[in-house]
Each structure stands twice: as C-alpha cells, then as structure tokens.
Protein backbone atom coordinates (compact mmCIF):
# COMPACT_ATOMS: atom_id res chain seq x y z
CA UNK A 1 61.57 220.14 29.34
CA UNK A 2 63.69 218.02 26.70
CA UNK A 3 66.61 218.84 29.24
CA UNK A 4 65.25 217.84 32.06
CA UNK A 5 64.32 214.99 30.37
CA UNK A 6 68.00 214.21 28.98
CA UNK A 7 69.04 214.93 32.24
CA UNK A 8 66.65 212.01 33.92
CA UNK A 9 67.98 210.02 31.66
CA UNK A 10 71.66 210.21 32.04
CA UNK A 11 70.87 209.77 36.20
CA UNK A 12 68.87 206.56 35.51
CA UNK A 13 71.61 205.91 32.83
CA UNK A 14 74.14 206.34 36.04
CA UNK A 15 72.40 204.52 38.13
CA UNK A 16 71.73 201.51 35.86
CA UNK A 17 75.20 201.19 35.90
CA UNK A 18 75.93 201.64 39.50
CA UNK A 19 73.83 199.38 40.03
CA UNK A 20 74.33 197.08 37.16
CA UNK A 21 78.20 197.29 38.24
CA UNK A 22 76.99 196.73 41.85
CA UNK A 23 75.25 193.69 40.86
CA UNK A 24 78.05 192.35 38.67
CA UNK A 25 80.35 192.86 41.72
CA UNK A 26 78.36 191.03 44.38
CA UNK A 27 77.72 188.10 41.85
CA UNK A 28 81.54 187.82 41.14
CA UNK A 29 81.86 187.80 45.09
CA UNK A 30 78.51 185.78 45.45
CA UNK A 31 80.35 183.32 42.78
CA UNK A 32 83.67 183.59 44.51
CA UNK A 33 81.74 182.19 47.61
CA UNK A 34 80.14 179.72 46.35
CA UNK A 35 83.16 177.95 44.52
CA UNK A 36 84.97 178.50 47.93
CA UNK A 37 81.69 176.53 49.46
CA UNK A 38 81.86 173.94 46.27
CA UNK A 39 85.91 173.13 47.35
CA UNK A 40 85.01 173.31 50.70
CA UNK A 41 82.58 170.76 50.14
CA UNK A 42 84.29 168.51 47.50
CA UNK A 43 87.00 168.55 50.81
CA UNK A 44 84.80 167.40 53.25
CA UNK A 45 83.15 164.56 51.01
CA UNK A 46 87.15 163.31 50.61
CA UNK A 47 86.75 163.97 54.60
CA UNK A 48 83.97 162.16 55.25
CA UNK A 49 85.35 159.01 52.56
CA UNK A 50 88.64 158.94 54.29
CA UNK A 51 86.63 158.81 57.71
CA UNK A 52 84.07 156.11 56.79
CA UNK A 53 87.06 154.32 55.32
CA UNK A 54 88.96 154.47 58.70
CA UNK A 55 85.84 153.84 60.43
CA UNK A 56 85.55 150.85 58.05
CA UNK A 57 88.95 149.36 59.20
CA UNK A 58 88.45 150.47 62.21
CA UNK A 59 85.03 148.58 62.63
CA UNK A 60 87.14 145.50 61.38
CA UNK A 61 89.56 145.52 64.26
CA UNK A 62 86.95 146.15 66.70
CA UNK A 63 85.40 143.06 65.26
CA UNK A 64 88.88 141.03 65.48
CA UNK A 65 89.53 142.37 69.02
CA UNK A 66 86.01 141.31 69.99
CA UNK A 67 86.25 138.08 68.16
CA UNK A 68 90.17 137.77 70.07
CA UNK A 69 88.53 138.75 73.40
CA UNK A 70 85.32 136.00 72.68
CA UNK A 71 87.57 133.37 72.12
CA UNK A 72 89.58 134.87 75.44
CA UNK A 73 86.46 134.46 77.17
CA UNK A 74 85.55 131.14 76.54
CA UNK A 75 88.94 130.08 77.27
CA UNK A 76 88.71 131.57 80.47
CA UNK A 77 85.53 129.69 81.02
CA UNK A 78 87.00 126.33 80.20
CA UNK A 79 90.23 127.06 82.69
CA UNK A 80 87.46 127.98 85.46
CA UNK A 81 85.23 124.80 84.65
CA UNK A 82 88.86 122.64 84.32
CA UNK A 83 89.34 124.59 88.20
CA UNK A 84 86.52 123.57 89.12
CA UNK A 85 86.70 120.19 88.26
CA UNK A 86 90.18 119.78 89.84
CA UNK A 87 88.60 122.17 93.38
CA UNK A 88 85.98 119.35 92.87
CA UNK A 89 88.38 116.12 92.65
CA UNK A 90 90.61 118.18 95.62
CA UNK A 91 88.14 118.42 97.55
CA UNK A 92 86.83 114.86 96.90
CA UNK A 93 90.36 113.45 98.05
CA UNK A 94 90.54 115.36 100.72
CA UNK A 95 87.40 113.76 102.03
CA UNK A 96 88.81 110.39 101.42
CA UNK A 97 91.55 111.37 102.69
CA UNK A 98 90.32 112.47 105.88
CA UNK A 99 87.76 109.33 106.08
CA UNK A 100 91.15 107.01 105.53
CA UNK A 101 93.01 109.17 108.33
CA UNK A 102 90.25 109.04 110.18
CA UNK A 103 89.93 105.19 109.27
CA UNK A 104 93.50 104.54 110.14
CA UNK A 105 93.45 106.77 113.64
CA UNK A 106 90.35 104.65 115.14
CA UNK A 107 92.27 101.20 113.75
CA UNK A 108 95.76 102.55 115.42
CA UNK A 109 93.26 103.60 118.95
CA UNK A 110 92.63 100.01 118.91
CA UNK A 111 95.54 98.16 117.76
CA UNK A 112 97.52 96.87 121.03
CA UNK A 113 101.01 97.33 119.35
CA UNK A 114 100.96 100.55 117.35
CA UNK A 115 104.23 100.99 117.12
CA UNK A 116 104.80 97.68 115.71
CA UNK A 117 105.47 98.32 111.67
CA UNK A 118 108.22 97.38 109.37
CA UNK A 119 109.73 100.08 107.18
CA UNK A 120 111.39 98.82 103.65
CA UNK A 121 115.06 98.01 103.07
CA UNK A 122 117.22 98.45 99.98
CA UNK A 123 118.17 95.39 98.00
CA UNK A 124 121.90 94.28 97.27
CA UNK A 125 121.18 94.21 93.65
CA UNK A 126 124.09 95.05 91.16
CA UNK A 127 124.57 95.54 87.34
CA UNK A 128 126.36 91.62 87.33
CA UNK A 129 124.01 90.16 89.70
CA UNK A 130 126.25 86.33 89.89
CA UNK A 131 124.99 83.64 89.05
CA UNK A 132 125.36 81.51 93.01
CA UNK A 133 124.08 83.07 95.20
CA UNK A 134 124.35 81.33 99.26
CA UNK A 135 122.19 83.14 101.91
CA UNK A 136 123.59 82.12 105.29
CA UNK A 137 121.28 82.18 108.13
CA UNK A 138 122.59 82.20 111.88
CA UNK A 139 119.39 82.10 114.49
CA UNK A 140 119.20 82.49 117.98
CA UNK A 141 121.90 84.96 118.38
CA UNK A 142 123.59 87.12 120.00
CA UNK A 143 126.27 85.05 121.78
CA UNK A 144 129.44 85.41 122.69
CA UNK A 145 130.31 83.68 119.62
CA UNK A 146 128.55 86.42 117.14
CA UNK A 147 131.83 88.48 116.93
CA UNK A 148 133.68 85.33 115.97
CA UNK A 149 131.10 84.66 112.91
CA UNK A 150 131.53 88.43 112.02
CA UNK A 151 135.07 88.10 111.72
CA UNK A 152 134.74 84.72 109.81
CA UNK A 153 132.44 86.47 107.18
CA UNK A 154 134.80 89.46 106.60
CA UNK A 155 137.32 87.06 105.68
CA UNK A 156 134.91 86.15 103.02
CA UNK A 157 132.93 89.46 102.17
CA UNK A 158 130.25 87.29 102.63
CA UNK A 159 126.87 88.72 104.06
CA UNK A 160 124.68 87.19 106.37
CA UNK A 161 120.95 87.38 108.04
CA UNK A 162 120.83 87.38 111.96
CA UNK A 163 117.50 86.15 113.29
CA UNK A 164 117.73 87.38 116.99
CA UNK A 165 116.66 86.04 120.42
CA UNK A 166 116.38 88.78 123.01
CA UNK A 167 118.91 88.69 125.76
CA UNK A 168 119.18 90.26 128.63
CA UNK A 169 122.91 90.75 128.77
CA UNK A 170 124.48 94.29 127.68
CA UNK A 171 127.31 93.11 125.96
CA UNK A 172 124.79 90.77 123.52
CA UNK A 173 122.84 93.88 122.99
CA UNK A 174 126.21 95.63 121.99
CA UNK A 175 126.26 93.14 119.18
CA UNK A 176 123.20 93.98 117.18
CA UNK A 177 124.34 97.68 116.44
CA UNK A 178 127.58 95.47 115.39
CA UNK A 179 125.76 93.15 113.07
CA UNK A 180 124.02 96.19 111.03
CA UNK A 181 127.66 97.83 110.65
CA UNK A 182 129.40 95.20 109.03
CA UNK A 183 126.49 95.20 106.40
CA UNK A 184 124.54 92.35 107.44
CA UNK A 185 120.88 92.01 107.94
CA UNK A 186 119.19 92.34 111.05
CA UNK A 187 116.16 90.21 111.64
CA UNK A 188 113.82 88.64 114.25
CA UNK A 189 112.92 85.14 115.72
CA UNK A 190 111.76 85.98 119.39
CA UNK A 191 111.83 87.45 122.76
CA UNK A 192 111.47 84.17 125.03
CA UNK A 193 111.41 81.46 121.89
CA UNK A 194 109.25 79.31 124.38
CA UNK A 195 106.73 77.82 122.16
CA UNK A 196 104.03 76.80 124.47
CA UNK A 197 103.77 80.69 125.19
CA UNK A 198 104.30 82.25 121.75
CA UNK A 199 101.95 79.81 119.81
CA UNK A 200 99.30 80.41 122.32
CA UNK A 201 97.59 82.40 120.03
CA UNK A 202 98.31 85.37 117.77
CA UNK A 203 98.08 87.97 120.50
CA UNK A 204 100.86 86.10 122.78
CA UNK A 205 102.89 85.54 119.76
CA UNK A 206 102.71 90.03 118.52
CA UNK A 207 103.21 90.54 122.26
CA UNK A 208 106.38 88.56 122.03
CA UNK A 209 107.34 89.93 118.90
CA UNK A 210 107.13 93.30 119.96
CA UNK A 211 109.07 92.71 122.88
CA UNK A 212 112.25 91.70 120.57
CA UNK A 213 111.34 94.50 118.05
CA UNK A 214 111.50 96.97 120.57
CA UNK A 215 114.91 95.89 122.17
CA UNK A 216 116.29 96.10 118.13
CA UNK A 217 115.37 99.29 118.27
CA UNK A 218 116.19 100.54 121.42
CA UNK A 219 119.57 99.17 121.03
CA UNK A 220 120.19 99.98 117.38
CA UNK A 221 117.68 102.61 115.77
CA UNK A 222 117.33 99.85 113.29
CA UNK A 223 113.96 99.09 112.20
CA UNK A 224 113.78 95.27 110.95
CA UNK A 225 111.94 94.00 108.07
CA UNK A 226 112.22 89.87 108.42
CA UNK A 227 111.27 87.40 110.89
CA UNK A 228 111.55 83.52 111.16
CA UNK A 229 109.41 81.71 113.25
CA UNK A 230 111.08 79.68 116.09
CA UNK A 231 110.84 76.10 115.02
CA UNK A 232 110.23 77.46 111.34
CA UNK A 233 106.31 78.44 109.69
CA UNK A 234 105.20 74.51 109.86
CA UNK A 235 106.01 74.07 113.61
CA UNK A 236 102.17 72.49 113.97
CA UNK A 237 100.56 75.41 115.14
CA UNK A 238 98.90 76.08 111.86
CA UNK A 239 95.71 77.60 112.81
CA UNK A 240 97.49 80.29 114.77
CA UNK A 241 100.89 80.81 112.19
CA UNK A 242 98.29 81.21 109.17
CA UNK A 243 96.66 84.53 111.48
CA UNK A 244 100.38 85.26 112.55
CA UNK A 245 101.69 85.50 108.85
CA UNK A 246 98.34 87.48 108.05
CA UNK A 247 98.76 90.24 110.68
CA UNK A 248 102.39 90.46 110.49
CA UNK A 249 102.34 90.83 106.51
CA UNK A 250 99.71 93.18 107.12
CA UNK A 251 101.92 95.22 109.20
CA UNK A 252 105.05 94.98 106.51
CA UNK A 253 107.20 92.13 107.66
CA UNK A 254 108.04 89.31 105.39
CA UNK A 255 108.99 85.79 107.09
CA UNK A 256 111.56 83.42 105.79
CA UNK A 257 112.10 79.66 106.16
CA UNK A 258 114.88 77.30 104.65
CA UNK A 259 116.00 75.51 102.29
CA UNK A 260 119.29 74.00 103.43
CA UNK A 261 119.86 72.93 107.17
CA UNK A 262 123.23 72.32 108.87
CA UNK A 263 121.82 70.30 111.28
CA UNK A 264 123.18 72.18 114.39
CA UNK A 265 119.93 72.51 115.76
CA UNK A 266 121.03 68.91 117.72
CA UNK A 267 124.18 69.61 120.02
CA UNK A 268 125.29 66.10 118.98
CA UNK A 269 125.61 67.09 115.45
CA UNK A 270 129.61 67.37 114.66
CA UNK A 271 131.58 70.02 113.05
CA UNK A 272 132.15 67.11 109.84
CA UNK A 273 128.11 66.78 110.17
CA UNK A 274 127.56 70.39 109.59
CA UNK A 275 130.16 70.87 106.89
CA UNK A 276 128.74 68.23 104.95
CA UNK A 277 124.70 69.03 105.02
CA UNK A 278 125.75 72.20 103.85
CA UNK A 279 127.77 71.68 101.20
CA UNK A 280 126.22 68.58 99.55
CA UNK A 281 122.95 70.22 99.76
CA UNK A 282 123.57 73.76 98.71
CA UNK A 283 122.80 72.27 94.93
CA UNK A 284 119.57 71.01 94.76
CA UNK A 285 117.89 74.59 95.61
CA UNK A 286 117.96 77.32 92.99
CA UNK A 287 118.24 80.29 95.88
CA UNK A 288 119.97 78.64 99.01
CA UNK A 289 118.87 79.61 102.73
CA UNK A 290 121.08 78.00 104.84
CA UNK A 291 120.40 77.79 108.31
CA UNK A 292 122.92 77.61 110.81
CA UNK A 293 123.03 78.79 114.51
CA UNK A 294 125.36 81.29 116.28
CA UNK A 295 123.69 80.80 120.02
CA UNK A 296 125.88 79.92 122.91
CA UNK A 297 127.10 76.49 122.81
CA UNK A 298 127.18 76.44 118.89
CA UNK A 299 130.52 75.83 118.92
CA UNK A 300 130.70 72.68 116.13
CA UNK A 301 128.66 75.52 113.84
CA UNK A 302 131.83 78.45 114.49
CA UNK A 303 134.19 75.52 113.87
CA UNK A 304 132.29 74.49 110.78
CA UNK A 305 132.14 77.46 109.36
CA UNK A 306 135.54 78.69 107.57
CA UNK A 307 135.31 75.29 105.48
CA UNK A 308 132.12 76.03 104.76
CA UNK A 309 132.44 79.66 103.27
CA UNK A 310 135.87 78.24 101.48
CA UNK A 311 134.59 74.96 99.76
CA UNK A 312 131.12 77.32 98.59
CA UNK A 313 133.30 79.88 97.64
CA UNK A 314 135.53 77.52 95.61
CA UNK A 315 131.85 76.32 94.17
CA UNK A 316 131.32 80.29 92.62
CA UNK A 317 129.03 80.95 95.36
CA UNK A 318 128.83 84.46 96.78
CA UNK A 319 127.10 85.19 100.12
CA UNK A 320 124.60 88.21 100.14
CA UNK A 321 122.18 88.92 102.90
CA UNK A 322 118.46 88.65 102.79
CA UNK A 323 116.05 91.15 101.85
CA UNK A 324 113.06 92.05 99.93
CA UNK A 325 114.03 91.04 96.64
CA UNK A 326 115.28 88.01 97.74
CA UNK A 327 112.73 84.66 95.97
CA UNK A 328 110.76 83.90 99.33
CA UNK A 329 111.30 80.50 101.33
CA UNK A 330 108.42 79.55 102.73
CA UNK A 331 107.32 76.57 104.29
CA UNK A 332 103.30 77.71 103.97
C-alpha cells in the first residue's frame, strides 16, 4: 500500500512538473507574444502620429489650395462681371452705332448731292515755319495762261491756291491734274459763276457746286477741300451765303476770302496797278491772301507777276499754298 502510494506520488510529482514546465513554456511564449503585440503596438502609435502629422500638413495645404482656388474663383467672377460689363457697353455701342448708321443712311436717302463731301488735306507745316508768309490766290482759272503762272511760280518755289471755274475745253481740264502736280492747291469757285443763278438760293448754289466738284474729280481724282465764293462771302446775298457756309461746313469744306487785292478784277487795271496793290499792301495783314486772277484775258496779272514774287521775295516773304491750318479769311 505505502508503494503504491509512493508510486502515486512520484506520477503526480511527474506530472506537476510536466505540467508546471508546460505552463512555464506557454507563458514564456504567451509573454514572447505579447511583447511582440506591445512593439507592434508602440509601432503603430509612431504610425498613426506620423499619419495624423501628415494628415495635419496635409489638411493645411488643402486649406491653402482651397483658400488659392477661393481667391481663383472670385477672380474669375470679377473678369466675368468686368465681361459683362464691356458685352454690355459693346453691345450698347453697337446700338448707337447702328441708330447713327441708320441715322446717317436715311439723311444720305435724302440728301440731293451725296457724293458731295470734302476729305482733309495735309498742312505745309515745317520745323522753321518763316516768319512771312504770302498766300497767292489766282481765281477763275484754267486758261491758257495757267501754264504760264505755273512756270512763273517754279521760278520762285512759291505755292499757290487755284480757285477754279469749270470749262468746257479739254485742254483747261488737262490743267487741273497739272496744278495738283506741281504742289499747289486745288480749290473751287464755280461751275457757271453767274450770280443771279448761283445765289438763287442754297439749293442752286450746291447744285452748282457739285457740278465743278465733280469735273475736279473726274479730271483729277483729287478731292478738294476749299472754296471761295464768286464775288467773295459779302457779295449781298447774305441770307442765302449764311445757309451756304452752314451746309457746306457741314459737309467739310472751309471757304476763304482776302485780304490783299490786285485789283485785276477791272480789265482796265494796269500791270504797274497790280504790282503796286500788292506789294504796298502785303504789310498791313498778319497772314496775306492775295487775290489775283489767271482767267483768259488776265494778261496785265501774268505780266505783273514776276515783279511781284521778286520784290515779296526780296521782302522775306515765302509763298505756301492754302490749307487747313492756314488762320481763316473771312469776310462773315
């Protein structure tokens, strides 16, 4: 019995240790585990610190980017209210613009001479602009003496204003396209110059005009820019010259009297005559417009006229044309 006894107690000896050693082994590996879980975890806090600080800075650019793409947007806005504005203003000068085209095609359906417009001119302006300055003046041209003044005035360099008289005559009508390539000035005066018929009333004297306009053009291409009344703005047909100037300057043209007269209007005034109302005159104005006439019969005014461009010259006096700059002589 004491043996069996011994021997129960050496197997539960035995098997306290097998199973105290089995014990002591699955805590070592139970321990093992959880130190493994412990580093494990310890990683995935550094993990999740790194994360929420990436997610920090990445939260920050996502707010920059959003604040960037806010400040985008609202300049986007103000280009597309700017757009609209200017799709606004566009569109509201377009409509005036249409309104004044549409204005300016029901004023051209009923103006009677629509082709009738002046078109602008350079000036003869330069850096030393002299000090005497004579504007000669030859009306009632072309003549068979035209050429003659041409040639006179390129001995001279001197330019000149032409204020022409239709003719019916081809050779005349050569002269005009000759008179705009020597650098002169081309101007108007009249198609019939009978003043009974032009002073009428302002329709008789545009449908005059536009008679001697279009024969400029047809013969030239040129487009003139001046006119002088025949017999000058104070002929005595004031009521009718006033609308005349009006609707002329309406329609671009400037109109120029004088201020110094030769006095060859009269075929009894002499060669001497004409020499000396030019000359002793030419001083008391500050911008001379002479006028002088190169129709036929002028021939005291061709003979007049070397002595006249000599002794002016002598004076300092240099002879331009006239043109849009040029200090207006006007009567009215």
């Amino acid at each position: 019995m004491k043996k069996l006894t011994f021997i129960a107690a050496l197997v539960c000896t035995f098997l306290l240790l097998c199973i105290s050693g089995f014990l002591g082994f699955q805590y070592q590996t139970l321990n093992g585990r959880f130190q493994t879980l412990e580093t494990q975890a310890s990683q995935l806090k550094n993990n999740n610190s790194e994360l929420k600080t990436k997610l920090s800075d990445s939260n920050e650019k996502l707010e920059d980017k959003e604040a960037y793409l806010e400040s985008q947007n609202e300049y986007i806005s103000e280009l597309s209210r700017q757009i609209d504005s200017l799709a606004e203003e566009e569109e509201s000068a377009s409509s005036d613009s249409e309104e004044d085209s549409s204005s300016k095609e029901e004023e051209n359906d009923n103006d009677p001479y629509p082709n009738l417009y002046a078109e602008g001119f350079g000036s003869q302006e330069t850096e030393n602009e002299p000090e005497k300055i004579a504007y000669l003046t030859f009306d009632d041209g072309p003549s068979s003496l035209t050429p003659k003044v041409l040639d006179l005035l390129d001995e001279y360099d001197a330019k000149a204003t032409f204020f022409v008289v239709c003719k019916n005559n081809e050779e005349y009508a050569e002269y005009l396209s000759e008179i705009v390539k020597r650098g002169h000035t081309l101007a108007l005066h009249s198609y019939s110059h009978n003043y009974n018929q032009i002073y009428a009333s302002m329709d008789a004297f545009l449908s005059d005009y536009e008679k001697v306009y279009d024969w400029v053009m047809e013969n030239t291409g040129y487009i003139p820019s001046l006119f002088r009344f025949p017999g000058g703005s104070n002929n005595g047909s004031s009521y009718v010259v006033n609308e005349i100037i009006d609707e002329l300057e309406r329609r671009g043209f400037q109109y120029f009297d004088w201020n110094v007269s030769s006095g060859d209007g009269s075929n009894l005034t002499t060669t001497e005559n004409i020499i000396d109302n030019i000359c002793n005159n030419i001083g008391n104005v500050k911008h001379p417009v002479v006028l002088m006439h190169d129709g036929s019969g002028k021939d005291a005014t061709l003979a007049a006229l070397p002595t006249v461009l000599k002794r002016l010259s002598d004076k300092g006096y240099e002879f331009r044309s006239l043109d849009k700059n040029v200090p207006s002589v006007h009567y009215r």
